[in-house]
Protein backbone atom coordinates (compact mmCIF):
# COMPACT_ATOMS: atom_id res chain seq x y z
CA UNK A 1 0.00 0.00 0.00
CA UNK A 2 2.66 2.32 0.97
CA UNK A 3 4.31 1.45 -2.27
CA UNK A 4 1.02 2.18 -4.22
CA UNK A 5 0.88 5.84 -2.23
CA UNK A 6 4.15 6.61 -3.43
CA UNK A 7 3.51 6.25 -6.68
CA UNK A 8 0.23 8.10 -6.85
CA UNK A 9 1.92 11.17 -5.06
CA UNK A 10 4.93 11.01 -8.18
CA UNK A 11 2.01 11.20 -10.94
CA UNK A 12 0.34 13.82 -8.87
CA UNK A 13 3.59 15.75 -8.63
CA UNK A 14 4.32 15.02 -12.33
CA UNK A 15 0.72 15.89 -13.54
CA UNK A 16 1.04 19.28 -11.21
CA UNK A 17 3.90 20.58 -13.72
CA UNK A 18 2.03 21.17 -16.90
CA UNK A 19 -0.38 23.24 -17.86
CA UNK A 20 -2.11 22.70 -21.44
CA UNK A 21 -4.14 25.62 -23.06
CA UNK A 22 -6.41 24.38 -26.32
CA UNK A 23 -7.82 26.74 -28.58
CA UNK A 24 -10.76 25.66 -30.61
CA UNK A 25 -11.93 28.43 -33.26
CA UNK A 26 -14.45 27.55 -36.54
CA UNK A 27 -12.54 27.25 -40.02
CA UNK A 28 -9.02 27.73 -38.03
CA UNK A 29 -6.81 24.61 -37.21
CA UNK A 30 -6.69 23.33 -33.04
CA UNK A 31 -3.98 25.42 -31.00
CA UNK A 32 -2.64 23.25 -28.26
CA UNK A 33 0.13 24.16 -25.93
CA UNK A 34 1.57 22.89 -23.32
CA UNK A 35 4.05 24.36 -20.59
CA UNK A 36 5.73 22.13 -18.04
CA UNK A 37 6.94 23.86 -14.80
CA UNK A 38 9.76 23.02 -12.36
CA UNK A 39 7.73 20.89 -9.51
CA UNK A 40 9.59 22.96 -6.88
CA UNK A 41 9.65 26.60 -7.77
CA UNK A 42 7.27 26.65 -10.92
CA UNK A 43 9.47 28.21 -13.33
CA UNK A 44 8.51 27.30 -16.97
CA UNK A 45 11.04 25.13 -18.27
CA UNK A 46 11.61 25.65 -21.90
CA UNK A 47 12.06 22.83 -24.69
CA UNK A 48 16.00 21.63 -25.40
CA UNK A 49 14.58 23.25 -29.33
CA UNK A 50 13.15 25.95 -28.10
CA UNK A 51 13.03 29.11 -30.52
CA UNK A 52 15.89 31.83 -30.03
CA UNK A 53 14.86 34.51 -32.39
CA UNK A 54 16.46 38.19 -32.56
CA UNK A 55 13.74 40.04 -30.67
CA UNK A 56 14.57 37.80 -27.90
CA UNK A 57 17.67 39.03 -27.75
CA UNK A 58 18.02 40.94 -23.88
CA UNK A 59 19.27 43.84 -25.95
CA UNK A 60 16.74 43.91 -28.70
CA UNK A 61 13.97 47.07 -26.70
CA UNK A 62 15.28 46.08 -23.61
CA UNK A 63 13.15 47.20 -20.59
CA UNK A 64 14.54 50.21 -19.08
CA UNK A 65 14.34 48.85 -15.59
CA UNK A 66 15.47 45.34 -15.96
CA UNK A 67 17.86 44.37 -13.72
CA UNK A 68 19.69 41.58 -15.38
CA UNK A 69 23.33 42.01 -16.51
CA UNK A 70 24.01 43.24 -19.99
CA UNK A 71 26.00 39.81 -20.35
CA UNK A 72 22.88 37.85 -20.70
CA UNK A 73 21.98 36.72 -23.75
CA UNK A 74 18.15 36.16 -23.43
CA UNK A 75 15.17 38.33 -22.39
CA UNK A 76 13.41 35.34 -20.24
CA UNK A 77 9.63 36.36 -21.03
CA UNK A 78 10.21 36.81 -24.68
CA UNK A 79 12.11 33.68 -24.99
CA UNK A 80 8.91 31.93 -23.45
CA UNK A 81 6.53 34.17 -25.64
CA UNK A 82 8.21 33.26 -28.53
CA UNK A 83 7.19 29.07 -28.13
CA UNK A 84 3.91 29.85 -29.02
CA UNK A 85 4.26 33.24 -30.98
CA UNK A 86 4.47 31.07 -34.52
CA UNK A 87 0.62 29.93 -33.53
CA UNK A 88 -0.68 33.14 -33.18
CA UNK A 89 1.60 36.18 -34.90
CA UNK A 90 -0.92 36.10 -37.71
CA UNK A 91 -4.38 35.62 -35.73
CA UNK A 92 -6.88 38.33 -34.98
CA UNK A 93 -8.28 40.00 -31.65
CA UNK A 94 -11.84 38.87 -31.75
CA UNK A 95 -12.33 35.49 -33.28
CA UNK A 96 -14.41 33.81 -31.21
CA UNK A 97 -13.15 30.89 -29.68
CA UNK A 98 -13.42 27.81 -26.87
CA UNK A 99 -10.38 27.58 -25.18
CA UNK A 100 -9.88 24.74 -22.36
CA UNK A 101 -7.22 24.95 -19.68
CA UNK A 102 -6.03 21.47 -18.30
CA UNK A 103 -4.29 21.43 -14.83
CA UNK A 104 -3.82 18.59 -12.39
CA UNK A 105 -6.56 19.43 -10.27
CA UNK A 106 -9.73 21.09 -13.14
CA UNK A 107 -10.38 21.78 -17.08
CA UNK A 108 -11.71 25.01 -17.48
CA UNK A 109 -13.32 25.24 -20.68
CA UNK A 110 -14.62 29.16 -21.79
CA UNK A 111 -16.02 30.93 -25.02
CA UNK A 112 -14.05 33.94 -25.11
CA UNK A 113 -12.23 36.21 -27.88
CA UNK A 114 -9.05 34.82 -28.91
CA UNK A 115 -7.38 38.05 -27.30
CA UNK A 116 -8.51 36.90 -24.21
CA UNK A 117 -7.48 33.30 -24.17
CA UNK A 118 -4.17 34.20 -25.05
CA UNK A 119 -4.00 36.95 -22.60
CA UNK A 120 -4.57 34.49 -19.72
CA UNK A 121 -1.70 31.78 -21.60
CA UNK A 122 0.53 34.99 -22.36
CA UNK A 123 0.31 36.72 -18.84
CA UNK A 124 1.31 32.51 -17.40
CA UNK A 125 4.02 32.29 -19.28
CA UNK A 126 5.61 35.96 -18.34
CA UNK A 127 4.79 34.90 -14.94
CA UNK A 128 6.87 32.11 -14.45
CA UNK A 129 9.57 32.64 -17.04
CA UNK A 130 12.32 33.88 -14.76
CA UNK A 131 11.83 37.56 -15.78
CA UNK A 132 12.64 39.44 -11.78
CA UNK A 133 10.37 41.90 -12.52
CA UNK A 134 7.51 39.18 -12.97
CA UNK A 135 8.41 36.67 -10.16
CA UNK A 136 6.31 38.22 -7.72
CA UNK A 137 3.35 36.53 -9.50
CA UNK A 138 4.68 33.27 -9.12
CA UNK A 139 2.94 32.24 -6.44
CA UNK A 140 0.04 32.97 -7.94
CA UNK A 141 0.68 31.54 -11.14
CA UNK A 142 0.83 28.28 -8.92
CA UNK A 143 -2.33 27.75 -8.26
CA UNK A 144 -3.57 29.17 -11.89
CA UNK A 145 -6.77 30.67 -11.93
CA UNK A 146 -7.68 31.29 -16.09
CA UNK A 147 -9.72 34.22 -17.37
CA UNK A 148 -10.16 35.96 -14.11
CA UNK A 149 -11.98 38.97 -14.60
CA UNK A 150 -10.46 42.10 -12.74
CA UNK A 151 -12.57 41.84 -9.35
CA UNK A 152 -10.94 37.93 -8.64
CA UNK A 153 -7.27 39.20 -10.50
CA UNK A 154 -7.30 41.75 -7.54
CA UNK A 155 -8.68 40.00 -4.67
CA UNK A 156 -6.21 37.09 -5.21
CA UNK A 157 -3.11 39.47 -6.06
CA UNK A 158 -3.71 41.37 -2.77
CA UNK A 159 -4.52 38.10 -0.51
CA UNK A 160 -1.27 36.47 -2.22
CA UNK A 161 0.88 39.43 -1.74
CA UNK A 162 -0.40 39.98 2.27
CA UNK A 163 0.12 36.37 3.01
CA UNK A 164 3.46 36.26 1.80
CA UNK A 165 4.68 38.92 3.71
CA UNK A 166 3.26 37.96 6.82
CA UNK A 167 4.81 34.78 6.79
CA UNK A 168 8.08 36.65 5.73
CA UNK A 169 7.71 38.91 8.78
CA UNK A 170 6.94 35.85 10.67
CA UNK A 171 9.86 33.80 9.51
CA UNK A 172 12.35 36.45 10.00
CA UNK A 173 11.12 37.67 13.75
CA UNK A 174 9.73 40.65 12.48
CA UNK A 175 6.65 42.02 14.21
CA UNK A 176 5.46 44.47 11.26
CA UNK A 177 1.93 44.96 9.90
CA UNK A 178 1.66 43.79 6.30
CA UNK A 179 1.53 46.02 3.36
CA UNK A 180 0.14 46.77 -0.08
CA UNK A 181 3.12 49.20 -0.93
CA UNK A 182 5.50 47.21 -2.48
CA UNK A 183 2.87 45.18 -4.34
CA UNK A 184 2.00 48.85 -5.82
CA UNK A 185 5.57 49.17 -7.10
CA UNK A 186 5.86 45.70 -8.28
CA UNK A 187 3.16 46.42 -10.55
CA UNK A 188 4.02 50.05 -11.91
CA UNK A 189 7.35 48.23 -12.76
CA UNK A 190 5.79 45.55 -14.32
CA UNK A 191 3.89 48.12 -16.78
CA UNK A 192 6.76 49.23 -17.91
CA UNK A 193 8.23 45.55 -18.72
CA UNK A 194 4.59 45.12 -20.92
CA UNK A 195 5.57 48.34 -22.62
CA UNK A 196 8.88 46.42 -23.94
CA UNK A 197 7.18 43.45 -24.90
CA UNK A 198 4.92 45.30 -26.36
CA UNK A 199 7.17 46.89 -28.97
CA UNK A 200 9.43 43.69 -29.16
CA UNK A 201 6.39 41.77 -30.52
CA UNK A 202 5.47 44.56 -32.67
CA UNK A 203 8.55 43.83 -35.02
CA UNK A 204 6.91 39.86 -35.59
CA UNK A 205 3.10 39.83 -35.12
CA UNK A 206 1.32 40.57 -38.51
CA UNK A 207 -2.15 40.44 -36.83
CA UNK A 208 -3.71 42.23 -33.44
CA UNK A 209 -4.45 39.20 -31.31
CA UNK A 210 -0.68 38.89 -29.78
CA UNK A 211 -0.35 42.94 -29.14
CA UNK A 212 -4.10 42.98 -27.29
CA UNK A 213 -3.43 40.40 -25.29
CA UNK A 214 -0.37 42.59 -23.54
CA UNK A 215 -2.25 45.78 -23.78
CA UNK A 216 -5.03 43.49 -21.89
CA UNK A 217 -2.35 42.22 -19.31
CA UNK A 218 -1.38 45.96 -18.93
CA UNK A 219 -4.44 46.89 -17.58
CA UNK A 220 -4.51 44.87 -14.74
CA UNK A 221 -1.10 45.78 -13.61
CA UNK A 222 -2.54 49.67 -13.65
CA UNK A 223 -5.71 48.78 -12.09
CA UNK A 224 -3.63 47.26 -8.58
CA UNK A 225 -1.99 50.67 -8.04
CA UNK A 226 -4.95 52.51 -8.48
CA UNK A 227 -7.05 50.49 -6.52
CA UNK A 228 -4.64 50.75 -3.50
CA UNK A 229 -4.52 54.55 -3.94
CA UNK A 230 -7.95 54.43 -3.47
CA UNK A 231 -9.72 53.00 -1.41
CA UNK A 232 -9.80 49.44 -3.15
CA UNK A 233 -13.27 50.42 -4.48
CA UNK A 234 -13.23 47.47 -7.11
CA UNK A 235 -13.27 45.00 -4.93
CA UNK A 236 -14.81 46.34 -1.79
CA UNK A 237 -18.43 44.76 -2.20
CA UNK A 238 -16.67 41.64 -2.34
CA UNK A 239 -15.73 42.17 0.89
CA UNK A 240 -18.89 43.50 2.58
CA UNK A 241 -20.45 40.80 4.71
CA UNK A 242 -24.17 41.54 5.50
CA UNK A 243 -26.12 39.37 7.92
């Protein structure tokens, strides 16, 4: 039995490293991807043949406030962008389509625009493709939620962010109240690494699907800092308890 346990837990731990998006859209071929994430920190891993084209290049519209070394090679979002870029550099913004998101532990299956579907695959893969201005949404990419509208984006960014620095505080001996502040910066940095990608994907996508899905993801990372200047007003009735 133990033996049987054992087993089960490895395929569970296996199964919890991919992630497959499938996009179903009339008179268009299937789109399936799949990314595969280290078990432990939920980094995307890449492909041995993974694409290296120029725009991935860390110098090709670098962000102005990355902080990796000008010796590196690589730009790690747009080398994760560009796995699936071929599929969808020459689709358009509002074809309908069905996309279904496997993980280990639900299918989510949606009709949506095509700008949207991607936006939810585009915004995972940033998330967990090593870029340091990104990693902050790591944790959250963990426990994937797609096509959350802006009220649950919010609600689980703040709740995520809180959490982890309690138990930072908490781990280090620190007795400090939590705070919303450096979430706030995290995301006004994080605009300006969308920016980047923005114009980076410019130079390749022939079609508007790719570039709306990142002026999409944009707009959540300028509706956090404006909801914490004031007064969280987006998602305060979904905090109201009434008897």
């Amino acid at each position: 039995m133990a033996h049987i346990d054992s087993a089960n837990a490895s395929l569970a731990l296996s199964a919890a490293r991919t992630i497959r998006y499938t996009f179903f859209t009339a008179g268009q071929p299937d789109i399936a991807i799949t990314l595969r994430f280290d078990a432990k920190t939920h980094r995307l891993e890449l492909p041995p043949d993974a694409p290296k084209p120029e725009w991935a290049r860390l110098s090709c519209n670098k962000c102005p406030n990355c902080p990796l070394a000008a010796t590196e090679q690589w730009c790690p979002a747009a080398l994760g962008l560009a796995t699936i870029l071929p599929d969808f550099a020459g689709r358009v913004s509002h074809e309908r389509s069905v996309v279904e998101v496997g993980t280990a532990n639900r299918t989510v299956v949606t009709k949506t625009t095509l700008q949207q579907g991607l936006a939810s695959l585009m915004g995972l893969i940033c998330a967990t493709s090593g870029c340091p201005q990104t990693k902050f949404l790591r944790p959250m990419a963990r426990f994937h939620l797609p096509f959350a509208d802006e009220q649950e984006t919010l609600f689980r960014s703040f709740a995520t962010w809180l959490l982890a620095e309690h138990v930072r505080n908490h781990m280090a001996g620190i007795d400090a109240k939590a705070s919303l502040e450096g979430l706030k910066h995290r995301y006004e940095e994080m605009s300006v690494v969308n920016s980047s990608l923005a114009e980076r994907l410019r130079t390749v996508a022939t079609r508007d699907a790719v570039l709306n899905a990142v002026i999409i993801l944009d707009l959540f990372a300028q509706i956090a800092p404006a909801n914490i200047d004031g007064d969280f007003e987006d998602i305060l009735t979904a905090l109201e308890v009434e008897d």
